[in-house]
PDB file of N, CA and C in Angstrom:
ATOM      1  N   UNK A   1       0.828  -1.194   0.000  1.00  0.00           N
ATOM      2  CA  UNK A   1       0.000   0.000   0.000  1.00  0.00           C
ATOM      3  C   UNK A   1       0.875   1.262   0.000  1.00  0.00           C
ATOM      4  N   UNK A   2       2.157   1.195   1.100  1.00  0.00           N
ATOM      5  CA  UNK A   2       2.449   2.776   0.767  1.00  0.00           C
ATOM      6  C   UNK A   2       3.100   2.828  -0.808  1.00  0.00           C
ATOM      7  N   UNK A   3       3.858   1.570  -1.211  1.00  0.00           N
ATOM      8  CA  UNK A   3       4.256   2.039  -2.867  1.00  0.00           C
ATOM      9  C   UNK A   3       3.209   2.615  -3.640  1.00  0.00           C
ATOM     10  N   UNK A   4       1.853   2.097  -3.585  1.00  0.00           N
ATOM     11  CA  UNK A   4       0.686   2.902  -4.244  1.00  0.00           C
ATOM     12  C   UNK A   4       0.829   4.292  -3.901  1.00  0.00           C
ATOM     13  N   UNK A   5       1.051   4.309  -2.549  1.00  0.00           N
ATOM     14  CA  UNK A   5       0.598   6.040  -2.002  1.00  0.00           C
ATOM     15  C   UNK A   5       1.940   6.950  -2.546  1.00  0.00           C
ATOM     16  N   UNK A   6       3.115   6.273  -2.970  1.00  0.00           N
ATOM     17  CA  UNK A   6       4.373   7.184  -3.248  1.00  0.00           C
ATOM     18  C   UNK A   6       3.916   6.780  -5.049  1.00  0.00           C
ATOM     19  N   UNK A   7       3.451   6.131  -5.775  1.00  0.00           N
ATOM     20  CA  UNK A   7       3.376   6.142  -6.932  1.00  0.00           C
ATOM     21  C   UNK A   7       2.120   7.428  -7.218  1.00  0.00           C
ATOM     22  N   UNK A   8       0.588   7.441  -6.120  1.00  0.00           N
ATOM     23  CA  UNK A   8      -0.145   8.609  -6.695  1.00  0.00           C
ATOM     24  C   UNK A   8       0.860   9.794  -6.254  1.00  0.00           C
ATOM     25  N   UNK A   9       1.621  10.198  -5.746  1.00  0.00           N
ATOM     26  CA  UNK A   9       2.256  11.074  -5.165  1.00  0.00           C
ATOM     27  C   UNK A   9       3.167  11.655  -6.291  1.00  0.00           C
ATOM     28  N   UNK A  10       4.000  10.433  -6.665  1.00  0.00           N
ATOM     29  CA  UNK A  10       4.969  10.832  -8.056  1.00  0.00           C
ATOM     30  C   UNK A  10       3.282  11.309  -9.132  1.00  0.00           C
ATOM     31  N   UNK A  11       2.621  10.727  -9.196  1.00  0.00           N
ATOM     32  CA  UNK A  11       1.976  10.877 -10.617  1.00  0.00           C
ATOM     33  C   UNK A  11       1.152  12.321 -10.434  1.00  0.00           C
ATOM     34  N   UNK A  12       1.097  12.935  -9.116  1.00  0.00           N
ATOM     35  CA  UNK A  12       0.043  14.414  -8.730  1.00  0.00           C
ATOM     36  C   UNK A  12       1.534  14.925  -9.192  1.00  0.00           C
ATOM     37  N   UNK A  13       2.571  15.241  -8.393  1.00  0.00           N
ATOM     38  CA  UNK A  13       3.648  15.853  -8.508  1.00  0.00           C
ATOM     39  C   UNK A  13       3.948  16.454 -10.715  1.00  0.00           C
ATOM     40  N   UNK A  14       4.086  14.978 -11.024  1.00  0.00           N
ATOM     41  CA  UNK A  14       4.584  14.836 -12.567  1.00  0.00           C
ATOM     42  C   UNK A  14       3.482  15.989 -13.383  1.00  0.00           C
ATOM     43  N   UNK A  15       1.869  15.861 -13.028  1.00  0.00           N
ATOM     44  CA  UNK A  15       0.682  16.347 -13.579  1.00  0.00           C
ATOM     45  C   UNK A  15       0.285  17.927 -13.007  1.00  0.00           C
ATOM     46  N   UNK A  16       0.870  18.079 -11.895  1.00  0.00           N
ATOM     47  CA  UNK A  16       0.536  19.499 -11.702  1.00  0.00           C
ATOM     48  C   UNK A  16       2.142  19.950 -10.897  1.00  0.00           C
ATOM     49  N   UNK A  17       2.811  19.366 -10.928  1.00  0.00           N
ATOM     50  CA  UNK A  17       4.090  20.652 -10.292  1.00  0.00           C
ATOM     51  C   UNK A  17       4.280  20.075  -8.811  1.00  0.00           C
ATOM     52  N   UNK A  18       4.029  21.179  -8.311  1.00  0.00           N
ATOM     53  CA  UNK A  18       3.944  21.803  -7.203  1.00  0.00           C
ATOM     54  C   UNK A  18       2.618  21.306  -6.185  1.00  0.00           C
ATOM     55  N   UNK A  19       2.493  20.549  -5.008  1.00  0.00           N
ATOM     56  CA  UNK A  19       1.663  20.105  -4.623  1.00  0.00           C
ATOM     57  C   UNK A  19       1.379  19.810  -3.130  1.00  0.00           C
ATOM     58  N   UNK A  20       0.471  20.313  -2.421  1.00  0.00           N
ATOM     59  CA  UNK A  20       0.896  20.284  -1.208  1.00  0.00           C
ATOM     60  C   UNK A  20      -1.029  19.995  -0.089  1.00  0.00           C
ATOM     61  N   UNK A  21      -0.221  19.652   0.914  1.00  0.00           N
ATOM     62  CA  UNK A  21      -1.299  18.586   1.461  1.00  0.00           C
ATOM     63  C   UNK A  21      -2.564  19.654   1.966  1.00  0.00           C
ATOM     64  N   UNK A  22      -3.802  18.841   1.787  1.00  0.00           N
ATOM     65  CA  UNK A  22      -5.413  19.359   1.718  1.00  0.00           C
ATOM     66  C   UNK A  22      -5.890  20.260   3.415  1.00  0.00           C
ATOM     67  N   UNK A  23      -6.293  21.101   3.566  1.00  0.00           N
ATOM     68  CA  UNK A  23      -6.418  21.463   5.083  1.00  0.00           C
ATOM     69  C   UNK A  23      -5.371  21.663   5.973  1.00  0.00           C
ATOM     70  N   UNK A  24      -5.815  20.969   6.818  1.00  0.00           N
ATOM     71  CA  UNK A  24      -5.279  20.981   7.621  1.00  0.00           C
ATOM     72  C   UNK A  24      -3.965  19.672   8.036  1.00  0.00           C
ATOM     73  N   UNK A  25      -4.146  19.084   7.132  1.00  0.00           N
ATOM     74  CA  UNK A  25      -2.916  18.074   7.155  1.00  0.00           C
ATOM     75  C   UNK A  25      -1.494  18.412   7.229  1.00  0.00           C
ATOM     76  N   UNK A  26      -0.803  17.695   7.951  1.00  0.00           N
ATOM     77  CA  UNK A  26       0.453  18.023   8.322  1.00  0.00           C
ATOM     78  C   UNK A  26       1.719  17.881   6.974  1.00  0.00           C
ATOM     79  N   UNK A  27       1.287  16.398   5.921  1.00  0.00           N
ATOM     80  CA  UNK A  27       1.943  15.955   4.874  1.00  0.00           C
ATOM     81  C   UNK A  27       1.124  15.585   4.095  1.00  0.00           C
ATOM     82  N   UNK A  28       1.823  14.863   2.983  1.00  0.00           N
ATOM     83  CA  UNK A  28       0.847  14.377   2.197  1.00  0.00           C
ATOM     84  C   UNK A  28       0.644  13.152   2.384  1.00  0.00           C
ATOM     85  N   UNK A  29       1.227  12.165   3.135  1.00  0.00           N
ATOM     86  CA  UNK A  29       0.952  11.093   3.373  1.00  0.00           C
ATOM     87  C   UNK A  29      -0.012  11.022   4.572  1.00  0.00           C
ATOM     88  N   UNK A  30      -0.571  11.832   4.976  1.00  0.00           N
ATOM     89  CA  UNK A  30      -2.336  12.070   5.583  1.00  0.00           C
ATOM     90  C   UNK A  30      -3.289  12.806   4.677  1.00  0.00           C
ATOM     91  N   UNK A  31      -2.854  12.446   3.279  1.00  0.00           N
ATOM     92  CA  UNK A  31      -4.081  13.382   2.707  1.00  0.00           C
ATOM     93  C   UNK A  31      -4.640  11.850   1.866  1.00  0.00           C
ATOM     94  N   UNK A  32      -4.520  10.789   2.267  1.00  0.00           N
ATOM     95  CA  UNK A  32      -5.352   9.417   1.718  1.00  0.00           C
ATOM     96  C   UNK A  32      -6.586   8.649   2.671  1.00  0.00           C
ATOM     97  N   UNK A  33      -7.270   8.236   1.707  1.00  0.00           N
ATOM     98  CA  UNK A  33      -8.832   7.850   2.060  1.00  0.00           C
ATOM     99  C   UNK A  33      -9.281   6.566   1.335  1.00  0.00           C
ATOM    100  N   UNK A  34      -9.156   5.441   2.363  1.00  0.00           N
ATOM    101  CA  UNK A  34      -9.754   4.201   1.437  1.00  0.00           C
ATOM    102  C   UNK A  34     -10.969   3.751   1.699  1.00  0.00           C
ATOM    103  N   UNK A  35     -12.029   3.564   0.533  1.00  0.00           N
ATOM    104  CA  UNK A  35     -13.326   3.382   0.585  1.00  0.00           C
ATOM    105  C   UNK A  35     -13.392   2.497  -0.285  1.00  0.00           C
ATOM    106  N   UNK A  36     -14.534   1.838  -0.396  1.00  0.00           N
ATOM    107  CA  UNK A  36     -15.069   0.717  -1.581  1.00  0.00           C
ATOM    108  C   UNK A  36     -14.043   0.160  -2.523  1.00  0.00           C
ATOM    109  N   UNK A  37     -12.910  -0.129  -1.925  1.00  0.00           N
ATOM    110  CA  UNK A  37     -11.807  -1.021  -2.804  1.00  0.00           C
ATOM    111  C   UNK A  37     -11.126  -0.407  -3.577  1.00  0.00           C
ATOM    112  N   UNK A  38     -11.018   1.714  -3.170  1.00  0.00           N
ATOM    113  CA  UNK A  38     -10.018   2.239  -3.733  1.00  0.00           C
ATOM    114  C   UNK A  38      -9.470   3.248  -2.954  1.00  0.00           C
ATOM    115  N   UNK A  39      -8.296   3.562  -3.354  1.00  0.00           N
ATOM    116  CA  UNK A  39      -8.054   4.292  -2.585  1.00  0.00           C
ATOM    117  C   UNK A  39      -7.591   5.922  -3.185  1.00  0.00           C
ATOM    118  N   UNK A  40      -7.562   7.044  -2.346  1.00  0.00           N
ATOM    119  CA  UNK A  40      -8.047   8.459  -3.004  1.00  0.00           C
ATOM    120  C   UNK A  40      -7.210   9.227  -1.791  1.00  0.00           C
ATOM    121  N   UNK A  41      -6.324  10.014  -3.072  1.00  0.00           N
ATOM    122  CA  UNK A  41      -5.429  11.042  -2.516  1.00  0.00           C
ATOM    123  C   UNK A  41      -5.895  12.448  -2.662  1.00  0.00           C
ATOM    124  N   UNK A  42      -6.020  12.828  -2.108  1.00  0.00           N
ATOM    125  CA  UNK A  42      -6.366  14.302  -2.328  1.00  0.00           C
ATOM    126  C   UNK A  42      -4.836  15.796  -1.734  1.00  0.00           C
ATOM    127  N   UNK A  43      -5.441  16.396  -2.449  1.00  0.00           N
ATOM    128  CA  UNK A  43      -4.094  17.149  -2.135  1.00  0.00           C
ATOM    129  C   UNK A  43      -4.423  19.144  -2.821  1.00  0.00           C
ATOM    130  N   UNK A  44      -3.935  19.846  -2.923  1.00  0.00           N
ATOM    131  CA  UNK A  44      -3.803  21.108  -3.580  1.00  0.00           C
ATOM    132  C   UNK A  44      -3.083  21.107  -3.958  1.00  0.00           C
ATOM    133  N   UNK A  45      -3.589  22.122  -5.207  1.00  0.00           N
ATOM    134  CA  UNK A  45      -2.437  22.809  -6.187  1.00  0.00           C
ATOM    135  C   UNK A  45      -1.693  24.299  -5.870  1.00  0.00           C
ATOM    136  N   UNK A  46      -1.033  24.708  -6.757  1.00  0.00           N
ATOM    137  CA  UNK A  46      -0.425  26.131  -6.441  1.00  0.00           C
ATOM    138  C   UNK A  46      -1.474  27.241  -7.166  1.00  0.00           C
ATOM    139  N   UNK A  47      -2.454  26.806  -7.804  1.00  0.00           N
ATOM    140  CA  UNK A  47      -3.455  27.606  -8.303  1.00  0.00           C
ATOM    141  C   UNK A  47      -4.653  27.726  -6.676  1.00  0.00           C
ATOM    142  N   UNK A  48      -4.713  27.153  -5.973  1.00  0.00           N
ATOM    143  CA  UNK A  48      -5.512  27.068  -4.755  1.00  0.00           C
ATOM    144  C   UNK A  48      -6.786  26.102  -5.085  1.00  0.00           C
ATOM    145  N   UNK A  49      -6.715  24.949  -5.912  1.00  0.00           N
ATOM    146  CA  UNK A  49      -7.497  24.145  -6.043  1.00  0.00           C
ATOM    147  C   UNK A  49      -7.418  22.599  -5.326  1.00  0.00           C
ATOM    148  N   UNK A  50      -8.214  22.235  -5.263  1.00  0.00           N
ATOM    149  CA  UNK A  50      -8.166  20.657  -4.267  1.00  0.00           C
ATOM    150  C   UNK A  50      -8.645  19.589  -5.380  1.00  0.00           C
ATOM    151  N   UNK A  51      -7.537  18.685  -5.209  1.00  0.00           N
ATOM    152  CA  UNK A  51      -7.430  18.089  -6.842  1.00  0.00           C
ATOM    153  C   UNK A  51      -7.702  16.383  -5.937  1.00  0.00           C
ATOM    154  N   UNK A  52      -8.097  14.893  -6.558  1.00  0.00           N
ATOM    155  CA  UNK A  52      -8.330  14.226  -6.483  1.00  0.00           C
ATOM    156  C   UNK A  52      -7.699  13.528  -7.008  1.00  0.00           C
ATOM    157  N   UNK A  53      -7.387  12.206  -7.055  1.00  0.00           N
ATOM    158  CA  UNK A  53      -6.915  11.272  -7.398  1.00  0.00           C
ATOM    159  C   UNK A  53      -7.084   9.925  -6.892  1.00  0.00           C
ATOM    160  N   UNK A  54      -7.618   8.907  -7.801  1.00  0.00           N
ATOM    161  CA  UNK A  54      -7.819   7.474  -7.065  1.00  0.00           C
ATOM    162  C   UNK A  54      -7.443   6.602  -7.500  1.00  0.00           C
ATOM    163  N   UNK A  55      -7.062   5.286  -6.850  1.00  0.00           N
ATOM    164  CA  UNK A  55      -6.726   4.139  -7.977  1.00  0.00           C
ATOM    165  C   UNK A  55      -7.144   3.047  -7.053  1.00  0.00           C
ATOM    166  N   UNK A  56      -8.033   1.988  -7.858  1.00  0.00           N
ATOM    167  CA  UNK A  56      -8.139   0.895  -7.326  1.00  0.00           C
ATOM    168  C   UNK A  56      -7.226   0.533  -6.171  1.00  0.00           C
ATOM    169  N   UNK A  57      -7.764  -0.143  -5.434  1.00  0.00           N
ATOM    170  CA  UNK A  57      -6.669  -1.044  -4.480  1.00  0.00           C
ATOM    171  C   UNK A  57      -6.446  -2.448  -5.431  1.00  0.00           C
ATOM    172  N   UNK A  58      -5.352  -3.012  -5.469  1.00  0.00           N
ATOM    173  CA  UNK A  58      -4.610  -4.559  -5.772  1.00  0.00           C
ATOM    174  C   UNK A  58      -5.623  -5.348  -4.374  1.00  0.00           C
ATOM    175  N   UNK A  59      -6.562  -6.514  -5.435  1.00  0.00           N
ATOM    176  CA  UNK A  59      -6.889  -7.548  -4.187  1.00  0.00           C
ATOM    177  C   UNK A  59      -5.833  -7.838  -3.890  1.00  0.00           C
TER     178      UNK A  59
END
Protein backbone atom coordinates (compact mmCIF):
# COMPACT_ATOMS: atom_id res chain seq x y z
CA UNK A 1 0.00 0.00 0.00
CA UNK A 2 2.45 2.78 0.77
CA UNK A 3 4.26 2.04 -2.87
CA UNK A 4 0.69 2.90 -4.24
CA UNK A 5 0.60 6.04 -2.00
CA UNK A 6 4.37 7.18 -3.25
CA UNK A 7 3.38 6.14 -6.93
CA UNK A 8 -0.14 8.61 -6.70
CA UNK A 9 2.26 11.07 -5.16
CA UNK A 10 4.97 10.83 -8.06
CA UNK A 11 1.98 10.88 -10.62
CA UNK A 12 0.04 14.41 -8.73
CA UNK A 13 3.65 15.85 -8.51
CA UNK A 14 4.58 14.84 -12.57
CA UNK A 15 0.68 16.35 -13.58
CA UNK A 16 0.54 19.50 -11.70
CA UNK A 17 4.09 20.65 -10.29
CA UNK A 18 3.94 21.80 -7.20
CA UNK A 19 1.66 20.11 -4.62
CA UNK A 20 0.90 20.28 -1.21
CA UNK A 21 -1.30 18.59 1.46
CA UNK A 22 -5.41 19.36 1.72
CA UNK A 23 -6.42 21.46 5.08
CA UNK A 24 -5.28 20.98 7.62
CA UNK A 25 -2.92 18.07 7.15
CA UNK A 26 0.45 18.02 8.32
CA UNK A 27 1.94 15.96 4.87
CA UNK A 28 0.85 14.38 2.20
CA UNK A 29 0.95 11.09 3.37
CA UNK A 30 -2.34 12.07 5.58
CA UNK A 31 -4.08 13.38 2.71
CA UNK A 32 -5.35 9.42 1.72
CA UNK A 33 -8.83 7.85 2.06
CA UNK A 34 -9.75 4.20 1.44
CA UNK A 35 -13.33 3.38 0.58
CA UNK A 36 -15.07 0.72 -1.58
CA UNK A 37 -11.81 -1.02 -2.80
CA UNK A 38 -10.02 2.24 -3.73
CA UNK A 39 -8.05 4.29 -2.59
CA UNK A 40 -8.05 8.46 -3.00
CA UNK A 41 -5.43 11.04 -2.52
CA UNK A 42 -6.37 14.30 -2.33
CA UNK A 43 -4.09 17.15 -2.13
CA UNK A 44 -3.80 21.11 -3.58
CA UNK A 45 -2.44 22.81 -6.19
CA UNK A 46 -0.43 26.13 -6.44
CA UNK A 47 -3.45 27.61 -8.30
CA UNK A 48 -5.51 27.07 -4.75
CA UNK A 49 -7.50 24.15 -6.04
CA UNK A 50 -8.17 20.66 -4.27
CA UNK A 51 -7.43 18.09 -6.84
CA UNK A 52 -8.33 14.23 -6.48
CA UNK A 53 -6.92 11.27 -7.40
CA UNK A 54 -7.82 7.47 -7.06
CA UNK A 55 -6.73 4.14 -7.98
CA UNK A 56 -8.14 0.89 -7.33
CA UNK A 57 -6.67 -1.04 -4.48
CA UNK A 58 -4.61 -4.56 -5.77
CA UNK A 59 -6.89 -7.55 -4.19
Amino acid sequence: MEQLKRSMIKQARKRYKDIYPCGCKGSLSECFTTYGGQLSFWFNTSDNSTRLITWKVPA
